[in-house]
Protein backbone atom coordinates (compact mmCIF):
# COMPACT_ATOMS: atom_id res chain seq x y z
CA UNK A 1 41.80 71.32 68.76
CA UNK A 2 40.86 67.63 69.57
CA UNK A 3 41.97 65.77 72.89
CA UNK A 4 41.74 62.04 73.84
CA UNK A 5 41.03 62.19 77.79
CA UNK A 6 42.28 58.32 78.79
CA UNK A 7 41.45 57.93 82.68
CA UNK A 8 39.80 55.12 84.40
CA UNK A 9 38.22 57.13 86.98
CA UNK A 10 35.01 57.89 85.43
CA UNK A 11 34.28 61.01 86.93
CA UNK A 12 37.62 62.79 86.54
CA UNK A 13 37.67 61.90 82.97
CA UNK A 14 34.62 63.03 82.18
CA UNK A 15 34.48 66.42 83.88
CA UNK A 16 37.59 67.24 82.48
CA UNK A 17 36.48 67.15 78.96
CA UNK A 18 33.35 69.30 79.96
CA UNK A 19 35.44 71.75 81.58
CA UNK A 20 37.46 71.53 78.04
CA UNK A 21 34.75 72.11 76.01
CA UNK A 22 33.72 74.75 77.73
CA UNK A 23 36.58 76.30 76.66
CA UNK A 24 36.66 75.81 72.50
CA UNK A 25 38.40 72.47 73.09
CA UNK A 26 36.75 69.06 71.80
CA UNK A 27 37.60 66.60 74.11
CA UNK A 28 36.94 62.97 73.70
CA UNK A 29 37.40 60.57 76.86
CA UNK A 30 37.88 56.80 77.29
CA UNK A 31 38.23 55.10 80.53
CA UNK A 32 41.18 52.07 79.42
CA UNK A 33 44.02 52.40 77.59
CA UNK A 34 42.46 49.36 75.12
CA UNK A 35 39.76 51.66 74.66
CA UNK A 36 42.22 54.75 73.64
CA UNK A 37 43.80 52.52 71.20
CA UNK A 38 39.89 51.95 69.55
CA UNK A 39 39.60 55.19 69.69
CA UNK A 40 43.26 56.49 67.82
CA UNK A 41 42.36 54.03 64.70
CA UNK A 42 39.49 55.72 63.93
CA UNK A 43 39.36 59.39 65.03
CA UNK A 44 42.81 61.59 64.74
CA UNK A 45 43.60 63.65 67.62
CA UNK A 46 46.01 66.79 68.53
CA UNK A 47 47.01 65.10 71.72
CA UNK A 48 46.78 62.36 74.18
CA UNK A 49 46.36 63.01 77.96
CA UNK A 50 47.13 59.96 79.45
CA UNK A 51 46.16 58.79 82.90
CA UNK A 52 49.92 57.10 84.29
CA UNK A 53 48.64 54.75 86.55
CA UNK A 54 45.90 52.30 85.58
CA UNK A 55 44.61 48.69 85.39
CA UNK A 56 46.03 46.43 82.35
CA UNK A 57 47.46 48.99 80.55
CA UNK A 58 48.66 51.88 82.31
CA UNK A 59 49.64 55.22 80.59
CA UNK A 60 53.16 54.50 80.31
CA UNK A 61 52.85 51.31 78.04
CA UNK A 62 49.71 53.07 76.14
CA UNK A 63 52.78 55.84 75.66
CA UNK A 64 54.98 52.97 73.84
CA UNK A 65 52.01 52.21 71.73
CA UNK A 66 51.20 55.73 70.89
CA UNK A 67 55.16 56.10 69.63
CA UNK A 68 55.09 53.11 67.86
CA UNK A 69 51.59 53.64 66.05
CA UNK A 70 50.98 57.79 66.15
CA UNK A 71 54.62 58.65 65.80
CA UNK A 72 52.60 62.72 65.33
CA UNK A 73 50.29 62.36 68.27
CA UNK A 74 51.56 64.73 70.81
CA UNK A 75 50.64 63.32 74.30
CA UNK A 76 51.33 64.13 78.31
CA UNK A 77 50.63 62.48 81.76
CA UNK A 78 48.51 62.90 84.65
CA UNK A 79 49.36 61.25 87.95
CA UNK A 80 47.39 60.82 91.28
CA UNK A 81 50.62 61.39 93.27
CA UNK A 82 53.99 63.63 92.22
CA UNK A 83 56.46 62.25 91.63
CA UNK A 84 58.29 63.59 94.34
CA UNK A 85 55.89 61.22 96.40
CA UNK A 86 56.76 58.27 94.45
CA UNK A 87 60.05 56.56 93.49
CA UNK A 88 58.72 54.36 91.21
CA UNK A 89 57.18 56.69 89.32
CA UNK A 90 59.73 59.22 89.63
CA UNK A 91 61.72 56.80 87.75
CA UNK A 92 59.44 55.97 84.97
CA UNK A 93 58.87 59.95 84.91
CA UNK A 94 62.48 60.97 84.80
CA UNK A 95 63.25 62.93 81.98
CA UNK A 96 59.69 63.87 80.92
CA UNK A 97 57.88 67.53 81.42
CA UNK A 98 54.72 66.73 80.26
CA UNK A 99 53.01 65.93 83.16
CA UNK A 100 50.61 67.16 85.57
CA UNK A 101 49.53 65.88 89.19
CA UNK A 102 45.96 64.99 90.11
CA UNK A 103 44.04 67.12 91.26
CA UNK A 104 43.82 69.03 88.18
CA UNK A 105 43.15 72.70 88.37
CA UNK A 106 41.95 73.83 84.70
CA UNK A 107 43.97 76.48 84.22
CA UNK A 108 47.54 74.43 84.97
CA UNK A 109 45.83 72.18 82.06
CA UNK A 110 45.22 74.63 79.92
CA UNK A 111 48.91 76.33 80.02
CA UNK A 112 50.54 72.62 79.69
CA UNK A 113 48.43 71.30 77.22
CA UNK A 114 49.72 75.05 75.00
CA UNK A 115 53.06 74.38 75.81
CA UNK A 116 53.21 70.57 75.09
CA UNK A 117 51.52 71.63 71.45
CA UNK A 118 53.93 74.55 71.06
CA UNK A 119 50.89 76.89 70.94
C-alpha cells in the first residue's frame, strides 16, 4: 500500500509516514497541496490523506483536483480542530466520514485509512 501524506506542518507530516512505515505502509509526504499535485503525475498512490486546512491550497480544493484528475485515488481528511469546534468547517465537512482530527493517534489512522480502502 502507498500513501501521499499532504500537510504543511513539517513535523506532523513527516512522523506520520515513519510511524506508517513502520507498519508495512509506504508513505510518501509533501508539505503543499501544489506539491501533492507534482507528486500524483508522476507516482500512483492507494490514497490521499489530505491536510483540510492550509495555505494557497487547502485540502478541500486539492480534493476537487484529486476528483477531477484521479477520479480512482481514494483520499480522507485530517483537521486541527473537529468539526464540532468549527462551523465553517463543519459545513465544508458535512456529509463526509473520512476524516480524522489532529492529534492523530496511529491506531485511529490505521482503522480509517482500512475502512476508507474497504480493506
Amino acid at each position: 500500500m502507498k500513501v501521499l501524506l499532504v500537510d504543511d506542518e513539517k513535523e506532523i507530516v513527516s512522523t506520520l509516514a515513519e510511524r506508517l512505515s513502520f507498519r508495512g505502509i509506504e508513505a510518501v509526504w509533501v508539505t503543499s497541496g501544489e506539491e501533492a499535485l507534482k507528486k500524483l503525475e508522476t507516482e500512483q498512490f492507494d490514497l490521499a490523506i489530505l491536510d483540510v486546512k492550509m495555505p494557497k491550497m487547502n485540502g478541500l480544493r486539492l480534493e476537487k483536483k484529486i476528483k477531477e484528475n484521479y477520479q480512482d485515488l481514494k483520499y480522507m481528511f485530517l483537521t486541527a480542530r473537529g468539526a464540532d469546534e468549527d462551523p465553517e468547517l463543519a459545513s465544508n465537512l458535512a456529509g463526509k466520514e473520512n476524516y480524522l482530527s489532529k492529534p492523530i493517534k496511529i491506531d485511529k489512522l490505521l482503522n480509517k485509512i482500512n475502512e476508507v480502502l474497504n480493506l
